[in-house]
Protein backbone atom coordinates (compact mmCIF):
# COMPACT_ATOMS: atom_id res chain seq x y z
CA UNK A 1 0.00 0.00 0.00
CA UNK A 2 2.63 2.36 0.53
CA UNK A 3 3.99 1.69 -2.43
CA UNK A 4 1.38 2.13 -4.43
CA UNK A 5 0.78 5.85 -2.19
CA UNK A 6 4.58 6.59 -3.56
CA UNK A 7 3.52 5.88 -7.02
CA UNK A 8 0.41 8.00 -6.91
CA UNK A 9 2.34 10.81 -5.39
CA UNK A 10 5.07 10.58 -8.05
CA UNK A 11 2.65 10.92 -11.02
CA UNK A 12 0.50 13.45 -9.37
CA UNK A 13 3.94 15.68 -8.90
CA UNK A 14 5.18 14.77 -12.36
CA UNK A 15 1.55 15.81 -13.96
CA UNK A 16 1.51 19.63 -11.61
CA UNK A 17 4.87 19.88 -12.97
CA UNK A 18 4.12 19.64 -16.65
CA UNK A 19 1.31 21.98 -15.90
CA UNK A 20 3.07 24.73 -14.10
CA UNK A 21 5.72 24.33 -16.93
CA UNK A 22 2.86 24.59 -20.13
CA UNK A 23 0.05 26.46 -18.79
CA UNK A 24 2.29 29.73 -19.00
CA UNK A 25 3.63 28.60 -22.60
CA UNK A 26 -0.34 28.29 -23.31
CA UNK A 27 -1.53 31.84 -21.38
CA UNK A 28 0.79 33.58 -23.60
CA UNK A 29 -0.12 32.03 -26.82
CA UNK A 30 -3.40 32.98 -25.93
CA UNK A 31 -2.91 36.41 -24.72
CA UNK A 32 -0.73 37.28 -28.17
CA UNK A 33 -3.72 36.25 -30.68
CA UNK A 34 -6.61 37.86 -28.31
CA UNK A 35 -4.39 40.67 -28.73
CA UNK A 36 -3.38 40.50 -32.64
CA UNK A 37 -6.76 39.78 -33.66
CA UNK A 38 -9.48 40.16 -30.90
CA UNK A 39 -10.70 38.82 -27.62
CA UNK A 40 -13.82 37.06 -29.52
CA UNK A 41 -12.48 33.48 -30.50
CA UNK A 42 -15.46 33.32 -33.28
CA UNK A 43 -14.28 36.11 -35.14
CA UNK A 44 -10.20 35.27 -34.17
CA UNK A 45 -9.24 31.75 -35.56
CA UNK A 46 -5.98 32.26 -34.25
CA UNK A 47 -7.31 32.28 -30.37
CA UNK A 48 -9.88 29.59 -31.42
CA UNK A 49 -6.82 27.74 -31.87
CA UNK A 50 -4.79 28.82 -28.95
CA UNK A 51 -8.35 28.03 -26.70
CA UNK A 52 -8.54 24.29 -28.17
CA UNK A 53 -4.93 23.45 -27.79
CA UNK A 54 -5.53 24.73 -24.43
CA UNK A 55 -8.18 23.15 -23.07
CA UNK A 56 -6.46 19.62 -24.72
CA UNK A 57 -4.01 19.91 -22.23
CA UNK A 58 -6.57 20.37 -19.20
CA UNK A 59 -6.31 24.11 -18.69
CA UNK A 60 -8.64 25.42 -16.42
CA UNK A 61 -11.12 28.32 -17.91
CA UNK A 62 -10.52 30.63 -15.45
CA UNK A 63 -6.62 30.31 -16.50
CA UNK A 64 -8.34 30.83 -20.15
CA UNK A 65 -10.00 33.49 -19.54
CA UNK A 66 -7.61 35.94 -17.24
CA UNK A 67 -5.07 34.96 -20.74
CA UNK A 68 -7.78 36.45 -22.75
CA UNK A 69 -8.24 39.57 -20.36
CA UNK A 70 -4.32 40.44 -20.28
CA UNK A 71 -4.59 41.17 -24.03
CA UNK A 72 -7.06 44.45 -23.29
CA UNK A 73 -4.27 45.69 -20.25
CA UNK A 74 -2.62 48.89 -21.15
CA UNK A 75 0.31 47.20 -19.44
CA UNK A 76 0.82 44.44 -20.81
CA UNK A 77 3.77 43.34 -22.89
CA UNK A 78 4.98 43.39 -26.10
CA UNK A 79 5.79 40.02 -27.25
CA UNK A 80 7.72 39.04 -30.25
CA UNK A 81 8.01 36.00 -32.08
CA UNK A 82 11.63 34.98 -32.56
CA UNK A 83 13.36 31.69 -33.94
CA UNK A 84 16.55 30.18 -33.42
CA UNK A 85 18.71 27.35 -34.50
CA UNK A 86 21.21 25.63 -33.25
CA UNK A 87 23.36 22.46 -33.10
CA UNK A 88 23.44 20.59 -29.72
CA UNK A 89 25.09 17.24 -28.02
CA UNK A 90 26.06 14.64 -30.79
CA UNK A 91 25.41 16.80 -33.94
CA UNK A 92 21.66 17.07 -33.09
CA UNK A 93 19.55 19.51 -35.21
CA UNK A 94 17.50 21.87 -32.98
CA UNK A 95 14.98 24.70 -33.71
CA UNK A 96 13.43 26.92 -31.39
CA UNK A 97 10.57 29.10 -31.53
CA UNK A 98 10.02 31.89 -29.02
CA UNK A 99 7.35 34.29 -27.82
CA UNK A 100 9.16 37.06 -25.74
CA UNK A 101 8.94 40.38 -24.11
CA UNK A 102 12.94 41.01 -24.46
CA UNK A 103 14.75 39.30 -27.46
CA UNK A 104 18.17 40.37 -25.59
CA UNK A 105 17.25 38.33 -22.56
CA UNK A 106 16.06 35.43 -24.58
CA UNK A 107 18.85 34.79 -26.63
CA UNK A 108 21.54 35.22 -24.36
CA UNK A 109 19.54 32.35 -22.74
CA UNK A 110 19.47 30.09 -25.31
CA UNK A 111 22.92 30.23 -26.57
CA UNK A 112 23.71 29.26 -23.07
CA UNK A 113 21.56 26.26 -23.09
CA UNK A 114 23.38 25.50 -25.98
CA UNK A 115 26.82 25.93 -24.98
CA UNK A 116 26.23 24.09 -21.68
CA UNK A 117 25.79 21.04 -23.58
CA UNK A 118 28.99 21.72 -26.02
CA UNK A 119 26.84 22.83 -28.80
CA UNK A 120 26.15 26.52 -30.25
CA UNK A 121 23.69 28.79 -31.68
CA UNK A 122 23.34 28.93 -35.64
CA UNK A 123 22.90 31.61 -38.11
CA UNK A 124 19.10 31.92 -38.73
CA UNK A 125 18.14 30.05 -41.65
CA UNK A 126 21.08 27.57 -41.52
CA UNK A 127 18.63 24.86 -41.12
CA UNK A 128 15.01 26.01 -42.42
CA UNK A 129 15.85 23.19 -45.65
CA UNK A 130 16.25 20.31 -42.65
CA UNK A 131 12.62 21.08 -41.57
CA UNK A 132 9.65 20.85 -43.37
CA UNK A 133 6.82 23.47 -41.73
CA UNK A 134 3.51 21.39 -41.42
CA UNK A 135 0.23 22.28 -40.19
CA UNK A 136 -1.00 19.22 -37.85
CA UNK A 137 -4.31 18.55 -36.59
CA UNK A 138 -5.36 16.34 -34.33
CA UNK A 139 -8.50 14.15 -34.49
CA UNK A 140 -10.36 11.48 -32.21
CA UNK A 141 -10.73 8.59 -34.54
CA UNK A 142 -14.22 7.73 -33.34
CA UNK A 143 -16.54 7.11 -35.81
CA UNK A 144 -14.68 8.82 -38.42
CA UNK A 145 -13.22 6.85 -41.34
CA UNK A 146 -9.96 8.23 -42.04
CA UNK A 147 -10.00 7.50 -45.85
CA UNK A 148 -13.03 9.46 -46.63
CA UNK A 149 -12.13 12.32 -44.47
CA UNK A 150 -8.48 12.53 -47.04
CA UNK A 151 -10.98 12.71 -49.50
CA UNK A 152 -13.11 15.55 -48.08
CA UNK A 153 -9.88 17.43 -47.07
CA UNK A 154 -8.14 17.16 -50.19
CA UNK A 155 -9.00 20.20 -51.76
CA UNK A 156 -8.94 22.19 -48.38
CA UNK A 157 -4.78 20.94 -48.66
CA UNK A 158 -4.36 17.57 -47.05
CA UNK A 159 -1.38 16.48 -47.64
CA UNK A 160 -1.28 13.32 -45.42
CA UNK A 161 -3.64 11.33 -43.19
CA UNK A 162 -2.22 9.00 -40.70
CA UNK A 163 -4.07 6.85 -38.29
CA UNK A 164 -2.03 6.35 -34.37
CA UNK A 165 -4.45 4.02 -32.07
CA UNK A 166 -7.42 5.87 -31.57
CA UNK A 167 -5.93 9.07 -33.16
CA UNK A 168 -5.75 10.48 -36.67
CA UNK A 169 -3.83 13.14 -37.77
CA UNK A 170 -4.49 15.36 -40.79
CA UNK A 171 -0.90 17.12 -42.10
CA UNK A 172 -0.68 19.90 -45.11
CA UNK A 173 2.13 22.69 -45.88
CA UNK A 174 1.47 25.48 -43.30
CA UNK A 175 0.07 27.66 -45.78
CA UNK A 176 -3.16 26.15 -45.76
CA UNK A 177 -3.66 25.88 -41.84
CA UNK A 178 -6.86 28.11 -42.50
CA UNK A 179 -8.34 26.03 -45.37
CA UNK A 180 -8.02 22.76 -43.58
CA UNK A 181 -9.54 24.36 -40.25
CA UNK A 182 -12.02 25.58 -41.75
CA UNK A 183 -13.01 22.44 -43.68
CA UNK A 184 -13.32 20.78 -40.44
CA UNK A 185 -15.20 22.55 -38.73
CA UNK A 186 -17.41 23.09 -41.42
CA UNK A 187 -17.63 18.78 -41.67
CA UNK A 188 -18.32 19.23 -37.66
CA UNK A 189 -15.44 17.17 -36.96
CA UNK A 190 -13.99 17.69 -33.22
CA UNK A 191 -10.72 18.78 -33.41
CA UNK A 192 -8.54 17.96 -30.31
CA UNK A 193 -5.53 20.11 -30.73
CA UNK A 194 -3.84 21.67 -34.08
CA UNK A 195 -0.07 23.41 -34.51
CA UNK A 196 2.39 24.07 -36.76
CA UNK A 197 5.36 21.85 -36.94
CA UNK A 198 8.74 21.68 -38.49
CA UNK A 199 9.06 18.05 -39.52
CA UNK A 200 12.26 16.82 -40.04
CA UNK A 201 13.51 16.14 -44.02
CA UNK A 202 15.84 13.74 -42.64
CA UNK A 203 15.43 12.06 -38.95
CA UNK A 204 18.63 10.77 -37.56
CA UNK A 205 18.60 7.64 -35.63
CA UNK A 206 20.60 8.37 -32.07
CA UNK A 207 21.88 5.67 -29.25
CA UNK A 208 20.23 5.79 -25.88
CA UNK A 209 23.25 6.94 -24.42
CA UNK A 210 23.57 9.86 -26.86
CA UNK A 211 19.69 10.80 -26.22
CA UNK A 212 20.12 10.99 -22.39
CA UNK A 213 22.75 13.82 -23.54
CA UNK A 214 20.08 15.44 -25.71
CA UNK A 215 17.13 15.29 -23.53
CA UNK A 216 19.20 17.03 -20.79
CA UNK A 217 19.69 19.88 -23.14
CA UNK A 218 16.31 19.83 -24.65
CA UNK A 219 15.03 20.21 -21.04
CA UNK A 220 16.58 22.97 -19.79
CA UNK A 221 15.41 25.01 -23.20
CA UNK A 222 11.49 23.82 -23.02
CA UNK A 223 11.84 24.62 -19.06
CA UNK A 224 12.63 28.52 -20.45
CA UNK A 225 8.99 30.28 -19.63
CA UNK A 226 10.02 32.58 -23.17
CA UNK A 227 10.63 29.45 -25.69
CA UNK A 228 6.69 28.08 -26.98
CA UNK A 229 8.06 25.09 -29.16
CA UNK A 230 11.03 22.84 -29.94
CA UNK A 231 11.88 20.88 -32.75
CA UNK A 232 15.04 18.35 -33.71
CA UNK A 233 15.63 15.58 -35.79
CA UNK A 234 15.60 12.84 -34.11
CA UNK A 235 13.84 9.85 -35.32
């Protein structure tokens, strides 16, 4: 029994520590498309977007709605989306995307996590051919029949359906991130979260023992409150 009490305690602190670490990440995704386009998530697809991928990961409403409320504060800040590249532990591929109030802050950060690990920072656009950007939705499979929704989606700019347990997952270039949302909704299809992603061209295959060197660095850049997304190529 007090095993199993250990166990439950583990995973409770391991689940309020992924939330403490993404519901800020979320709030400010939020907060930057209530304030680029509106605080009225019918008329602003971006925060319709920012609400749903929000609420996938459990976020209260309250949380929700206080990110919504920053974006009218005369206060608040400015935030600026800024990429960077890099190279980390065992010739890994890394690209980082960034919401943040101070740019100078940010990347002296970054190239630290980098260094750290005996890697460095990049000159933007060093590895934008390594990464293919994607727009990715995801889908309960339910009743839905993933070969007739390709069809329906086609024209909207499916590029790719692929079916993982009791998921499917709808991919096209990132240009047409609109089109396909819009072609789901309009088929009333419930969709559980949707991004864009940099896919990479060419995944490398690494050794356990060089991932445990990776995920250290990877960690210490998604801990960063000021980075939203991270992308490599590893398999």
């Amino acid at each position: 029994m007090g095993r199993a009490f250990e166990y439950r305690r583990a995973a409770k602190e391991k689940r309020w520590d992924k939330m403490s670490k993404v519901f800020p990440k979320l709030g400010k995704a939020i907060t930057m498309a209530a304030k680029e386009g509106g605080s009225d998530p019918t008329m602003n697809g971006k925060l319709r977007t920012a609400i749903q991928n929000a609420k996938s990961e459990n976020m209260p409403k309250d949380n929700i709605d206080a990110a919504i409320k920053r974006a009218t504060q005369k206060d608040i800040a400015a935030f600026t989306e800024v990429n960077y590249e890099g190279k980390g532990p065992h010739g890994v591929l890394v690209y980082v995307e960034c919401a943040t109030d101070n740019p100078t802050r940010t990347v002296a950060n970054v190239k630290m996590y980098f260094n750290k690990a005996g890697g460095g920072v990049v000159p933007n656009g060093s590895l934008e051919f390594m990464f293919d950007r994607k727009c990715v939705f995801e889908l309960e499979k339910a009743e839905l029949d993933a070969e007739e929704l390709e069809l329906e989606l086609i024209d909207a700019g499916c590029e790719e359906i692929e079916v993982v347990e009791d998921k499917i997952f709808v991919y096209g270039d990132y240009t047409s991130f609109g089109t396909i949302a819009k072609a789901l909704e309009d088929l009333n299809v419930n969709v559980v979260k949707s991004n864009l992603q940099r896919i990479p061209t060419s995944p490398v295959e690494f050794t356990d023992e060089q991932l445990v060197d990776i995920e250290k660095m990877l960690d210490r850049i998604e801990d960063d409150d000021d980075i939203q997304q991270v992308f490599t190529n590893i398999a």
